[in-house]
Every structure is written in structure tokens, then in C-alpha cells.
N, C-alpha and C. Protein backbone atom coordinates (compact mmCIF):
# COMPACT_ATOMS: atom_id res chain seq x y z
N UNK A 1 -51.71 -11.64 18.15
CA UNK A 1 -52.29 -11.60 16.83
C UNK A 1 -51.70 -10.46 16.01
N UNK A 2 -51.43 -9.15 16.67
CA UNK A 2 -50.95 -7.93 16.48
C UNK A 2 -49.37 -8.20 15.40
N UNK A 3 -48.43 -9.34 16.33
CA UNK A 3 -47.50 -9.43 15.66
C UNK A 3 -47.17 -10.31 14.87
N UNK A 4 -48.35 -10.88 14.97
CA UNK A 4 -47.97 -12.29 13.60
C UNK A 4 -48.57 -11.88 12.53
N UNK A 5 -49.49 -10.67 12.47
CA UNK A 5 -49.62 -9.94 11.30
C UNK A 5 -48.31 -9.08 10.68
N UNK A 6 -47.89 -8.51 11.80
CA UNK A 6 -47.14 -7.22 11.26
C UNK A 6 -45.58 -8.30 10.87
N UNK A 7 -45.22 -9.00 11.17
CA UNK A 7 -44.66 -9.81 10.70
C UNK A 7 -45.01 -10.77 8.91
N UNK A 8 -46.00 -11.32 9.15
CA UNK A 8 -46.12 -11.93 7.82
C UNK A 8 -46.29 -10.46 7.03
N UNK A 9 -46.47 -9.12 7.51
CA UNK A 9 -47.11 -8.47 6.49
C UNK A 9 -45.70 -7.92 6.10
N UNK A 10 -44.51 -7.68 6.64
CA UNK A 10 -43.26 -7.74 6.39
C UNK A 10 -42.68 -8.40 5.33
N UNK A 11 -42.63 -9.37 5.50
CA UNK A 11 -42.30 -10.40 4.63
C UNK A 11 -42.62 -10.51 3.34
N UNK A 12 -44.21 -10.08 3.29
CA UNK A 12 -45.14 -9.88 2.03
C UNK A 12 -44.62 -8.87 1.19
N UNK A 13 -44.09 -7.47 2.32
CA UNK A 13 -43.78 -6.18 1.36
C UNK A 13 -42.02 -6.71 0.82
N UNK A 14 -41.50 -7.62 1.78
CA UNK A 14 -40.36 -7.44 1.17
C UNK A 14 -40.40 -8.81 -0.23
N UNK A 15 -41.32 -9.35 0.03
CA UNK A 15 -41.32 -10.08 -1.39
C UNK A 15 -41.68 -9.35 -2.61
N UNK A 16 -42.96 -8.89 -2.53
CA UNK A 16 -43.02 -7.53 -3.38
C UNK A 16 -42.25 -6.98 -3.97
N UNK A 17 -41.67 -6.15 -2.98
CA UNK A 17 -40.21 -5.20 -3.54
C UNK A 17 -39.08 -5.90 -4.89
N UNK A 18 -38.75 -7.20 -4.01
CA UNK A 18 -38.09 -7.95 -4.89
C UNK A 18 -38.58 -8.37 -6.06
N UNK A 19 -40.12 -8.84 -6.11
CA UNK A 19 -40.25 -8.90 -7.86
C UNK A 19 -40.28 -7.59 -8.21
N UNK A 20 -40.49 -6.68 -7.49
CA UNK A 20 -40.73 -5.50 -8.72
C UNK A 20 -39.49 -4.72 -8.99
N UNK A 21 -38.68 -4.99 -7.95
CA UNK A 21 -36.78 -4.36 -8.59
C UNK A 21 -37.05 -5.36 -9.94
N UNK A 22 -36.57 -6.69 -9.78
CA UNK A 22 -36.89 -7.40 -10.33
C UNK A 22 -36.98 -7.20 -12.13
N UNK A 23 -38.41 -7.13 -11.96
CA UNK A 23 -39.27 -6.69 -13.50
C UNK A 23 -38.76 -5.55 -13.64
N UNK A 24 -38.21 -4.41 -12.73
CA UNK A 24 -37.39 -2.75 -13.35
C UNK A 24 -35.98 -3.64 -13.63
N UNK A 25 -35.43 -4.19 -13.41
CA UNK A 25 -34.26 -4.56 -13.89
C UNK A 25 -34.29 -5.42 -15.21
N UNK A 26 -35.23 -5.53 -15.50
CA UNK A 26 -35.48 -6.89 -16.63
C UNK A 26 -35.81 -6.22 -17.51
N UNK A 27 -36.26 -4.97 -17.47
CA UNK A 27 -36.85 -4.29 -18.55
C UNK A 27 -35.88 -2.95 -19.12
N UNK A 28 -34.94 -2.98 -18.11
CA UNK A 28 -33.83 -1.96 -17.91
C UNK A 28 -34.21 -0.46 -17.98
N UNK A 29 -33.69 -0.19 -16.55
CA UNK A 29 -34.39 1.62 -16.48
C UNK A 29 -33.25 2.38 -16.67
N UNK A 30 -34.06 3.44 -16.57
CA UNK A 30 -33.32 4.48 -17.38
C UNK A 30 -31.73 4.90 -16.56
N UNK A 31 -31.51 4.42 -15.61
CA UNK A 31 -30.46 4.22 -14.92
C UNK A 31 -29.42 2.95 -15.66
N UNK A 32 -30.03 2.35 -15.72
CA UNK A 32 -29.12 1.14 -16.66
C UNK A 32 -28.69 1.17 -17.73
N UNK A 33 -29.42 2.76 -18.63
CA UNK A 33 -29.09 3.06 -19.92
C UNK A 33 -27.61 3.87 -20.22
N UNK A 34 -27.12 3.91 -19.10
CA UNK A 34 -25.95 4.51 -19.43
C UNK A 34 -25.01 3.69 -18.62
N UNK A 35 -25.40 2.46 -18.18
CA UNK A 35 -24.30 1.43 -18.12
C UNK A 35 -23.61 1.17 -19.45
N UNK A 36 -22.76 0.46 -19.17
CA UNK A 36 -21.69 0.30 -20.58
C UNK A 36 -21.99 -1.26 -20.37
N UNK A 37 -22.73 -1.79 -19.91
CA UNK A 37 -22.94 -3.16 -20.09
C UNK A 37 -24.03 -3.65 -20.69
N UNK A 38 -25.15 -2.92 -20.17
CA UNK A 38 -26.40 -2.50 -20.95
C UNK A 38 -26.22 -1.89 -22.28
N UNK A 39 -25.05 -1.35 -22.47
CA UNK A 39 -25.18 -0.58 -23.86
C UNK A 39 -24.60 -1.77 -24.76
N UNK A 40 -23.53 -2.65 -24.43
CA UNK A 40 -22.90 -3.95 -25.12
C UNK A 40 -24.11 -4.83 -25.08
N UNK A 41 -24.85 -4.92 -24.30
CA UNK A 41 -25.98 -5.90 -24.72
C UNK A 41 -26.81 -5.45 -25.48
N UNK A 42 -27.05 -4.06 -25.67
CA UNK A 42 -28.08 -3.54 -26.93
C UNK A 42 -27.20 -4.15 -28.24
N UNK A 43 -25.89 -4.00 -28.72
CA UNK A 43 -25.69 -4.02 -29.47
C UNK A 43 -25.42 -5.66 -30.14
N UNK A 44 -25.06 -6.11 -28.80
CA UNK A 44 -25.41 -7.40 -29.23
C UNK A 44 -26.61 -8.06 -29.63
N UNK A 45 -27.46 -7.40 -28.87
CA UNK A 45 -29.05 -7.85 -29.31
C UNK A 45 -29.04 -7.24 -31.07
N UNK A 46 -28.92 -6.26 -31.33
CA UNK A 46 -28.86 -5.86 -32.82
C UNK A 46 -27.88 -6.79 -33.69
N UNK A 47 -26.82 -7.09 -33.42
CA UNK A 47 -26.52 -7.91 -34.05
C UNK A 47 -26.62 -9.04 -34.41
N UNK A 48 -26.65 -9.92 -33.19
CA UNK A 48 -26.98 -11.45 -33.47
C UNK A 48 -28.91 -11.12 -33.41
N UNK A 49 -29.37 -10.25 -33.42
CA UNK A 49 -31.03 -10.71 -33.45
C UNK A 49 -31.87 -10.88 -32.49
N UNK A 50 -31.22 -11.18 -31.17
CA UNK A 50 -31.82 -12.45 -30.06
C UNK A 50 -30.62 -11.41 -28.84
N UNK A 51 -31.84 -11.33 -28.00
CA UNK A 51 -30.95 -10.44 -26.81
C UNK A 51 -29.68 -11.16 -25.98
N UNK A 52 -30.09 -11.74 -25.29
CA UNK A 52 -28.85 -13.05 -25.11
C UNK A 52 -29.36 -14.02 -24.92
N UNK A 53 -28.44 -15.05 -24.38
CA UNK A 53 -29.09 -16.62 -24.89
C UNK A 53 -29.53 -16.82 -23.19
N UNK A 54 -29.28 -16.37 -22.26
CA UNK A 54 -29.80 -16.25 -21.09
C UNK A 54 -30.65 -15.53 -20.91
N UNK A 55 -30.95 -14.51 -21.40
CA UNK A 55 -31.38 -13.29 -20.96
C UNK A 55 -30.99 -12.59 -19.96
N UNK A 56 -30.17 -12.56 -19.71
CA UNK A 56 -29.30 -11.44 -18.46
C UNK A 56 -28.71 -10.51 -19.46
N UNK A 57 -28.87 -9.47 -19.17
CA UNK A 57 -28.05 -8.25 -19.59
C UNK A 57 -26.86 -7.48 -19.14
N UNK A 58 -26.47 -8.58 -18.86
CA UNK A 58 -25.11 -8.66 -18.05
C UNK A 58 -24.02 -9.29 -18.88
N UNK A 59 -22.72 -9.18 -19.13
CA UNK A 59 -21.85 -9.85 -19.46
C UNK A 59 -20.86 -10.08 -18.29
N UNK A 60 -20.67 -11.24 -18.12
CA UNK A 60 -20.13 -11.64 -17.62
C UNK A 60 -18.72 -12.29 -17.70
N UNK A 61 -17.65 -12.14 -17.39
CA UNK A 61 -16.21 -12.80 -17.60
C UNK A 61 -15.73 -14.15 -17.23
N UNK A 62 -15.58 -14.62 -18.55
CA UNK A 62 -15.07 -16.28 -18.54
C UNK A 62 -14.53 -16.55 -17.24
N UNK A 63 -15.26 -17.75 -16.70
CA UNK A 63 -14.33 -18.05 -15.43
C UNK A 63 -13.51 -19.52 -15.89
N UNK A 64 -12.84 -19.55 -15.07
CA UNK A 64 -11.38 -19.98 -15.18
C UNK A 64 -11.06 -21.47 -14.06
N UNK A 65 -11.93 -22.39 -13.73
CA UNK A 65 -12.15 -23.06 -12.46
C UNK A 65 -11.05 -23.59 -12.01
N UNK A 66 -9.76 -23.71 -12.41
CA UNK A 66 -8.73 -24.56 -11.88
C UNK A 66 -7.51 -23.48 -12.00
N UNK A 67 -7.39 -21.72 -11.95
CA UNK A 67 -6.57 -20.95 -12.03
C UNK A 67 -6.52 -21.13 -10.67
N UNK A 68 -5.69 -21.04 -9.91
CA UNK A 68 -4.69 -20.81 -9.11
C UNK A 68 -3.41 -20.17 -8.99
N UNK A 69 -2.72 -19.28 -8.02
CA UNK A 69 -1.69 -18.56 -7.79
C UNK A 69 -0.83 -19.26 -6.54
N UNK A 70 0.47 -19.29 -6.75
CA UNK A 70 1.43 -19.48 -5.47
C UNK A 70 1.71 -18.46 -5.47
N UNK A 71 1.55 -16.91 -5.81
CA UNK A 71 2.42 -16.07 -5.45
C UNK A 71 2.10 -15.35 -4.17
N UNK A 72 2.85 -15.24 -3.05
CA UNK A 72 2.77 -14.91 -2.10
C UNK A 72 2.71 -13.20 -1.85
N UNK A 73 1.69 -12.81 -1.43
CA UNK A 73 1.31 -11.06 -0.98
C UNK A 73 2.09 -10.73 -0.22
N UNK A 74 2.45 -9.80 -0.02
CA UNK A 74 3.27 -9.53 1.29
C UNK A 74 2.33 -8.34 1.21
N UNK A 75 1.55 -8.36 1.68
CA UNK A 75 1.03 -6.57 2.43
C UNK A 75 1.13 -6.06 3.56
N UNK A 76 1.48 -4.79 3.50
CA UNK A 76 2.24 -3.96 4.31
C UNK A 76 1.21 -3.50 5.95
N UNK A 77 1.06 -3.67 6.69
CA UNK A 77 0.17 -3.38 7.61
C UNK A 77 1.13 -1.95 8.24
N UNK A 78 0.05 -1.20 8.73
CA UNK A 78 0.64 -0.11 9.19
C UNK A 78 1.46 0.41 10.33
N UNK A 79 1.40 -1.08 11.38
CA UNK A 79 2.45 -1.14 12.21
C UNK A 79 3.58 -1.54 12.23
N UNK A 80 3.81 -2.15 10.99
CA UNK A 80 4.94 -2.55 10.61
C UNK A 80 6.57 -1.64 10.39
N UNK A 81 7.38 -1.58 10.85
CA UNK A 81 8.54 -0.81 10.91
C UNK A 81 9.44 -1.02 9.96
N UNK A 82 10.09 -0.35 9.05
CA UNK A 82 11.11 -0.72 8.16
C UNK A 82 11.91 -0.23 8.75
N UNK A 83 12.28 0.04 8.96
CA UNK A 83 14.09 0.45 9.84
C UNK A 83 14.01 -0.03 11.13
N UNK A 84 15.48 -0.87 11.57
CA UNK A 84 14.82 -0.52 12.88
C UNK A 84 16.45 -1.33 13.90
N UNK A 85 16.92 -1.64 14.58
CA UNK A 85 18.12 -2.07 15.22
C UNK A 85 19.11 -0.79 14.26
N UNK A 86 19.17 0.30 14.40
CA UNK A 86 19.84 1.20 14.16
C UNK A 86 21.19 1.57 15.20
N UNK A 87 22.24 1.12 14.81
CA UNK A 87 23.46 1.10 15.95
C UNK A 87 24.49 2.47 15.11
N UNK A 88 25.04 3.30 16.03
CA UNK A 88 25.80 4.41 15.60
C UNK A 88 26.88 4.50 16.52
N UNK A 89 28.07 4.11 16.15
CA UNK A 89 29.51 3.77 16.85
C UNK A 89 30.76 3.91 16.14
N UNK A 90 31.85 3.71 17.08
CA UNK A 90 32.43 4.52 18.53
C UNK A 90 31.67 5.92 18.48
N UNK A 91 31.20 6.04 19.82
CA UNK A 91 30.89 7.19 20.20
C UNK A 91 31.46 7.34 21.10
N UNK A 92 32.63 8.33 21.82
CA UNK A 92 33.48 9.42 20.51
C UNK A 92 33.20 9.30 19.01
N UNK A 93 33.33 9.74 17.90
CA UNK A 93 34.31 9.24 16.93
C UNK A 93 35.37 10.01 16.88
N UNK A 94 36.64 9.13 16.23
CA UNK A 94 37.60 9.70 16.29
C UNK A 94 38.04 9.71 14.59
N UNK A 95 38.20 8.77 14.06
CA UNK A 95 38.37 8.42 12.71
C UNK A 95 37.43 7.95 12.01
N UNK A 96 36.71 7.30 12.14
CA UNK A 96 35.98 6.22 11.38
C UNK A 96 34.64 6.05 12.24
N UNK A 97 33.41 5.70 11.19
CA UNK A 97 32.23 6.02 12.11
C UNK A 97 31.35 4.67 11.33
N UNK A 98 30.70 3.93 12.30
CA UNK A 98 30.33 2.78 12.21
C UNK A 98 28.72 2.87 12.34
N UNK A 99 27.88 2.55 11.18
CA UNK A 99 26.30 2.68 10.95
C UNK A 99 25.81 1.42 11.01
N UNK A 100 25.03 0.72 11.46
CA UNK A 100 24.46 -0.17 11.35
C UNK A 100 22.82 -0.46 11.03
N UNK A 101 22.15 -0.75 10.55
CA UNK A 101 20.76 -0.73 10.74
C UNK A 101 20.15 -1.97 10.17
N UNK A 102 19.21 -2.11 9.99
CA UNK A 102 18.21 -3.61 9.66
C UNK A 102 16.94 -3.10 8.68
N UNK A 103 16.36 -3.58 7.75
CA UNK A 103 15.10 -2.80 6.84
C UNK A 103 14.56 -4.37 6.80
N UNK A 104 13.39 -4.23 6.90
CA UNK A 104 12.32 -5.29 6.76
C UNK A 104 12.15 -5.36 5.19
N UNK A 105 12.48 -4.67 4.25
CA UNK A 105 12.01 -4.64 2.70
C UNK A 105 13.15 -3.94 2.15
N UNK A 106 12.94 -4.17 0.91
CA UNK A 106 13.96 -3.19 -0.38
C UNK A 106 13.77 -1.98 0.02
N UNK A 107 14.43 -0.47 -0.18
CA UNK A 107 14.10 0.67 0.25
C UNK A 107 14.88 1.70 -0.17
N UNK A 108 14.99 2.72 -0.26
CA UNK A 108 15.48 3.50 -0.71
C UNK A 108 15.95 4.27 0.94
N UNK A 109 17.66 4.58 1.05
CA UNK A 109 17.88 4.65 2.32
C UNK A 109 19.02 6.18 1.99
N UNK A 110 18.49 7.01 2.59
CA UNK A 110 19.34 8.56 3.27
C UNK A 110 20.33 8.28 4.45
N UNK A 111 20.90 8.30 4.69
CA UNK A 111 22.34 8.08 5.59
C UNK A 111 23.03 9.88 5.28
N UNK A 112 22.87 10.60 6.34
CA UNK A 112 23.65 11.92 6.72
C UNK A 112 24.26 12.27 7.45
N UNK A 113 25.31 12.86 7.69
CA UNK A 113 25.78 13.33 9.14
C UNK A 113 25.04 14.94 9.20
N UNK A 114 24.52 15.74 10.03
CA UNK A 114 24.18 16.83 9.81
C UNK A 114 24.84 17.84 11.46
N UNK A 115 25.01 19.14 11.10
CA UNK A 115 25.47 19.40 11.95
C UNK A 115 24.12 19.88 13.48
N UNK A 116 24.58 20.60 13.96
CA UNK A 116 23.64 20.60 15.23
C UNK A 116 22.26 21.99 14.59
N UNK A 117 22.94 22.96 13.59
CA UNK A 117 21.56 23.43 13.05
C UNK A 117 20.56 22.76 12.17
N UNK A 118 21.03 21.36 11.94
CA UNK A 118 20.09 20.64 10.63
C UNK A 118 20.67 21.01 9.20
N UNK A 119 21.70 21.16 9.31
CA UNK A 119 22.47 21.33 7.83
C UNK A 119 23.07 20.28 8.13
N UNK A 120 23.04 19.89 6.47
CA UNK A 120 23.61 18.81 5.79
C UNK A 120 25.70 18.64 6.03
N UNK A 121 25.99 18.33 6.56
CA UNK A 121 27.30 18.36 5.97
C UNK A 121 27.63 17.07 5.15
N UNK A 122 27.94 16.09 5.43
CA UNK A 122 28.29 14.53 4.80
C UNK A 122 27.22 14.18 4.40
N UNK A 123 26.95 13.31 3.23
CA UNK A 123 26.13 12.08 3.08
C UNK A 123 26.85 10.86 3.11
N UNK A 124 26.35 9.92 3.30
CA UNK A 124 27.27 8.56 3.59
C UNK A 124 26.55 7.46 2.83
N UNK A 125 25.18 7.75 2.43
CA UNK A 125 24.44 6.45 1.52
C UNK A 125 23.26 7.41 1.11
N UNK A 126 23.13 7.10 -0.21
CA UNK A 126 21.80 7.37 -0.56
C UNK A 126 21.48 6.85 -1.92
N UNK A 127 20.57 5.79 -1.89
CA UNK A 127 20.38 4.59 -2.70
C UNK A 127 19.50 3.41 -2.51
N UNK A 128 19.19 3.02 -3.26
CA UNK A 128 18.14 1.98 -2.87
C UNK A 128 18.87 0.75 -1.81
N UNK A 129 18.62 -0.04 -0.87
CA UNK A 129 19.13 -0.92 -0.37
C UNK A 129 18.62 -2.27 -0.29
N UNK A 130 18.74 -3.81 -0.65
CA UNK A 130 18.20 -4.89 -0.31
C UNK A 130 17.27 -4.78 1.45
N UNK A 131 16.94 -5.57 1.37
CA UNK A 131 16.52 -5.75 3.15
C UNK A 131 17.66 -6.42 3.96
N UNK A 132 17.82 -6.61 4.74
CA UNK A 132 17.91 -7.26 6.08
C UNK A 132 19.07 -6.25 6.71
N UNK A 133 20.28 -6.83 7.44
CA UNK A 133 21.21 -5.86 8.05
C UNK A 133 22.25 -5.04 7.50
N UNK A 134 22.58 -4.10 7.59
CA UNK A 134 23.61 -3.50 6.71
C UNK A 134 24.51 -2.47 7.26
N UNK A 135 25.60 -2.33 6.62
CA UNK A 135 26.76 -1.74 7.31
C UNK A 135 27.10 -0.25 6.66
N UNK A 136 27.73 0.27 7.08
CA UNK A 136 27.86 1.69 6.58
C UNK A 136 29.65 1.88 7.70
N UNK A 137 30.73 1.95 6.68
CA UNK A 137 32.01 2.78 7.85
C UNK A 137 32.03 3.58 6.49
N UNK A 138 32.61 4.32 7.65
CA UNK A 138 33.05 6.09 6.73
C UNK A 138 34.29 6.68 7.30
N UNK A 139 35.24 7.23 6.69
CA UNK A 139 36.47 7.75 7.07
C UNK A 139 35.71 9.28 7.63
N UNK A 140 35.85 9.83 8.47
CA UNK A 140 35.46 11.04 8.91
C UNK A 140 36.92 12.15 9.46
N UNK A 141 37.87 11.60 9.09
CA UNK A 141 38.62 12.37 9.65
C UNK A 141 39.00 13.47 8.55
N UNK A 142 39.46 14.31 9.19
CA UNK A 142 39.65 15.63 7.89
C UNK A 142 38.27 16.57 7.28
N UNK A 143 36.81 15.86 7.57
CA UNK A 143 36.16 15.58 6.52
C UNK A 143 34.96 16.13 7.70
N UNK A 144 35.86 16.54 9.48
CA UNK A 144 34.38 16.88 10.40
C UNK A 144 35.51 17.45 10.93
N UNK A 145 34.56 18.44 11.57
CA UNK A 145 35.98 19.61 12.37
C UNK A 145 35.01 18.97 14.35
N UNK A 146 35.73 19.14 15.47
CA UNK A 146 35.26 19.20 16.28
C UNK A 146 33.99 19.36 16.75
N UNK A 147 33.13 18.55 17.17
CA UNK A 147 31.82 19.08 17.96
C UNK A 147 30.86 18.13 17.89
N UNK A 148 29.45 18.75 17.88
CA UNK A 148 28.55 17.62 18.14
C UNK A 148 27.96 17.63 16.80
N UNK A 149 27.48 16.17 16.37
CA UNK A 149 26.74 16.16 15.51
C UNK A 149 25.74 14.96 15.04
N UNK A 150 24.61 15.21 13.93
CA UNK A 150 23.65 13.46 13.98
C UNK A 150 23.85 13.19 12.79
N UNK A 151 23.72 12.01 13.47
CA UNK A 151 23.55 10.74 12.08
C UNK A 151 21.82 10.74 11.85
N UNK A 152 21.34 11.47 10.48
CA UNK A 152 20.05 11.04 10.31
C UNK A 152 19.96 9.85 9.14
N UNK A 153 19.48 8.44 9.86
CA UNK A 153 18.78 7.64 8.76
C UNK A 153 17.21 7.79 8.36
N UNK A 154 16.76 8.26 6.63
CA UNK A 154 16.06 8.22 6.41
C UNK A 154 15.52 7.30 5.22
N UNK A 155 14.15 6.01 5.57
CA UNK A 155 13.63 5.34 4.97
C UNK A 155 12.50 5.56 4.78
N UNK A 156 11.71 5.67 3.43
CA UNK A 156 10.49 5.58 3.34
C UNK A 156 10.34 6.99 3.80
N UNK A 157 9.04 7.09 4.82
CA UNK A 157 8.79 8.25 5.77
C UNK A 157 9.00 7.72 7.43
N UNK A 158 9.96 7.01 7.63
CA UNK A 158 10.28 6.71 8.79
C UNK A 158 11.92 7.49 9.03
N UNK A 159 12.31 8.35 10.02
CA UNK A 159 14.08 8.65 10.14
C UNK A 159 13.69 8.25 11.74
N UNK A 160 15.83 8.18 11.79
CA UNK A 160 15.98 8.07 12.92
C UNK A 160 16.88 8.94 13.25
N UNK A 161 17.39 10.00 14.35
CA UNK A 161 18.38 10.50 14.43
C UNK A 161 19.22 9.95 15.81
N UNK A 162 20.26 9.85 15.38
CA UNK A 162 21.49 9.73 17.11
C UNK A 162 22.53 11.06 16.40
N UNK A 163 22.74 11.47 18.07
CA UNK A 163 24.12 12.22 17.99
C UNK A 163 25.18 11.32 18.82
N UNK A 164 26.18 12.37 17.53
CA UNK A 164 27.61 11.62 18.00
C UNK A 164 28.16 12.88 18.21
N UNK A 165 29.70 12.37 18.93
CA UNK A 165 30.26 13.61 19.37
C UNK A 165 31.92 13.62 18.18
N UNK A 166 32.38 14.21 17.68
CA UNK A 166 33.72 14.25 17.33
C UNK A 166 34.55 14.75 17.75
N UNK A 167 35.94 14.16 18.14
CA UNK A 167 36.80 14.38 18.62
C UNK A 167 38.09 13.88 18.04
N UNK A 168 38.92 14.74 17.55
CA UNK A 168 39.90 14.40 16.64
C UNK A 168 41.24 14.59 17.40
């Protein structure tokens, strides 16, 4: 008996509640007075005379029943990799140095040779790039003295580094 009261008596308060948001919303509180929707319906009520022809104090935006889009989203999920089959060859190099890599999207792509303290010596690309696979040769001779050094590709906030060795 205990819970078929406290149950219907549930039900009772939450009907309650709802007319009386309800009638505070219909009458618009003082919270609603500094909506900007509430304030377009005051003025509409002053103008045409007659608050609205519904009575909602709401405006609402023309809907549109037969708009439709083909345009396809592409959104980016966060596991997703833009760089990525990154190939760096002959290793040796001797003359000529062969970059390869792959981008899932358009991108803006850093291509460096840097030496073994993280200084810059060469750049080899830096520019926006289409997606899919792409090539990079570079004459390196004259242009790298002996020793070790990396190729950093940087996309987006993703790099990759390989070292190569030169040998002339």
C-alpha cells in the first residue's frame, strides 16, 4: 500500500511541476526578459496589437521540408594519421636523396634535412601539398659535407624523423 502511494504521489508532484513551469513560462519570468526572443515578441506584440497568432513566444525558423544535402562530411576523428608510408632512400646517400610519403588530406608539408644538433641545414619542401603519395629527389651533393644527418617531415602537428648517413 506504502508504494502504490509513494508512487502515484510521484507522478502527481511531477504533473504539478509541469503545469506550473508551464504557467511561469506563459507569463514570462523575469529570466525570459532578457532573452532576445522574448524581447522580439514584445515588440511584435506592440506592433501588430495581438501577441502572436499562436501564442508561443518563441520565434521560430521557417522550415524547409524537402532541403536536402549530398555534400559529403569528412570529419576528422582523432586517430586518424595524415602522414604516413614515409620512405627515405639510398641510405648511404651519395648524390641524390629520395623522400617519399603518403597524406590522407590537403596539408601543408615541412620537408628538412637537419644536422645531428637539430639545426636546420636544407629545406627540400615547404608548401601546401594535395593528398595521396608524393615524391621529393634532391641533388645533395656539394650542398652536405660528410656525416650523419635527418630528414624531418613535418604535417599538421604530426613529424617524422629518419637519419641518413652521407657519404660523398
Amino acid at each position: 500500500m506504502g508504494r502504490k502511494f509513494t508512487y502515484v504521489n510521484s507522478w502527481v508532484t511531477v504533473i504539478v511541476l509541469a503545469i506550473a513551469v508551464n504557467f511561469a513560462l506563459a507569463r514570462g519570468v523575469n529570466a525570459q526578459k532578457s532573452d532576445s526572443s522574448y524581447i522580439r515578441a514584445m515588440r511584435a506584440k506592440s506592433a501588430k496589437g495581438s501577441y502572436l497568432k499562436n501564442g508561443l513566444h518563441l520565434a521560430l525558423p521557417p522550415l524547409k521540408p524537402a532541403a536536402t544535402s549530398n555534400t559529403k562530411l569528412n570529419l576528422n576523428r582523432p586517430d586518424d594519421k595524415l602522414l604516413y608510408n614515409v620512405q627515405v632512400y639510398p641510405n648511404p646517400v651519395t648524390d641524390i636523396i629520395n623522400v617519399k610519403y603518403s597524406l590522407s588530406r590537403n596539408a601543408y608539408v615541412n620537408v628538412k634535412i637537419m644536422d645531428v644538433l637539430g639545426n636546420d641545414v636544407l629545406t627540400l619542401v615547404s608548401q601546401r601539398v594535395d593528398f595521396g603519395d608524393q615524391s621529393v629527389s634532391y641533388n645533395v651533393s656539394n650542398k652536405l659535407a660528410r656525416g650523419f644527418y635527418f630528414v624531418r617531415i613535418v604535417v599538421g602537428n604530426e613529424s617524422v624523423n629518419k637519419r641518413i648517413s652521407v657519404v660523398l
